[in-house]
Protein backbone atom coordinates (compact mmCIF):
# COMPACT_ATOMS: atom_id res chain seq x y z
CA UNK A 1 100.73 81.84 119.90
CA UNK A 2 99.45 85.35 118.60
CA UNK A 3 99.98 85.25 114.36
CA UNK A 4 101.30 88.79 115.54
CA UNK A 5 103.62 88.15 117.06
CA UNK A 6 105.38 84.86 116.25
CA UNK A 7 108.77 84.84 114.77
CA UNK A 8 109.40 82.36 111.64
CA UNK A 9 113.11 81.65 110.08
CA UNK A 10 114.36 82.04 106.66
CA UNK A 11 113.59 78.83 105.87
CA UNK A 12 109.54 79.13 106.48
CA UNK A 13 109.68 82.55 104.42
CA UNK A 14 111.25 80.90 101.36
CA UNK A 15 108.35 78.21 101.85
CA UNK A 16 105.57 80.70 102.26
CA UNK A 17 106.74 82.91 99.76
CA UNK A 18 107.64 80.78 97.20
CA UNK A 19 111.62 83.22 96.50
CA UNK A 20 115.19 82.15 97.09
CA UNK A 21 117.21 83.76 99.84
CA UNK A 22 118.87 86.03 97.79
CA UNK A 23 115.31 87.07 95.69
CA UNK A 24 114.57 87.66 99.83
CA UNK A 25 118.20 89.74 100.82
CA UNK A 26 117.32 91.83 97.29
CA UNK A 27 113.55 92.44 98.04
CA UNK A 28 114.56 93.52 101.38
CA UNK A 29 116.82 96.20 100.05
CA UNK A 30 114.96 97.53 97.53
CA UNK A 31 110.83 97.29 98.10
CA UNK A 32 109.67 99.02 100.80
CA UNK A 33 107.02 96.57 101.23
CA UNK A 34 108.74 93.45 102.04
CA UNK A 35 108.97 92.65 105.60
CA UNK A 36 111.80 93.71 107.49
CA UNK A 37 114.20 91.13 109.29
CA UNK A 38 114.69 90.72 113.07
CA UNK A 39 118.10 90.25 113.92
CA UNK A 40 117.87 87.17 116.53
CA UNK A 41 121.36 87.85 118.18
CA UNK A 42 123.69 90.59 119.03
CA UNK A 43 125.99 89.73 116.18
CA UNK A 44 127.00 91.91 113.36
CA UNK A 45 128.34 89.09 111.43
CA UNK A 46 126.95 88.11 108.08
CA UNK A 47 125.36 84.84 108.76
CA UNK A 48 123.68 85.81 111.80
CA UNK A 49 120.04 84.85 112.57
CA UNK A 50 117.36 86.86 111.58
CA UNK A 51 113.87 86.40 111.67
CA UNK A 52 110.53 87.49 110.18
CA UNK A 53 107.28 88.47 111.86
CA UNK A 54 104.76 86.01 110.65
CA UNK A 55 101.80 88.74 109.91
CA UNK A 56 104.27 91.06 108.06
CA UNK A 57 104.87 88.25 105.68
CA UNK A 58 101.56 86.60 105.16
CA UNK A 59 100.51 90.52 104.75
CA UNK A 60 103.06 90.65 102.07
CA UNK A 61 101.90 88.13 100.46
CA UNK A 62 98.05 89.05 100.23
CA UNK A 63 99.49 92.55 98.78
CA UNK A 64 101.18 90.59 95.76
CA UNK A 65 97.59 88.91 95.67
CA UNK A 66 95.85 91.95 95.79
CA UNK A 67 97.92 93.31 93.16
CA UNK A 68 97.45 90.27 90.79
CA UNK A 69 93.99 91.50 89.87
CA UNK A 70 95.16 95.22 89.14
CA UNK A 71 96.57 93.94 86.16
């Protein structure tokens, strides 16, 4: 499957990123660089599934890499 396109769950973002889910819920409220979610159902309820593109993350994460030697 395309890297594009592929879908991962909370759980594999926590992994590959090395933050909590609420370090996650925070980072996507306030930084305009961490991936947005996908919401995996029609419900509005907290709780409900959400996903992440996988390139968005792993993108997100060479950007924190990238930054690591501007300081």
């Amino acid at each position: 499957m395309d890297t594009d396109l592929r879908i991962i769950r909370m759980r594999e973002v926590m992994n590959r990123t090395g933050l909590q889910r609420s370090t996650i819920y925070k980072r996507m409220d306030i930084d305009p660089s961490f991936p947005k979610s996908i919401p995996l159902s029609d419900s509005k309820s907290p709780g409900a599934p959400i996903g992440f593109l996988l390139s968005e993350v792993l993108a997100w994460i060479e950007g924190r890499i990238a930054k690591r030697s501007e300081h």
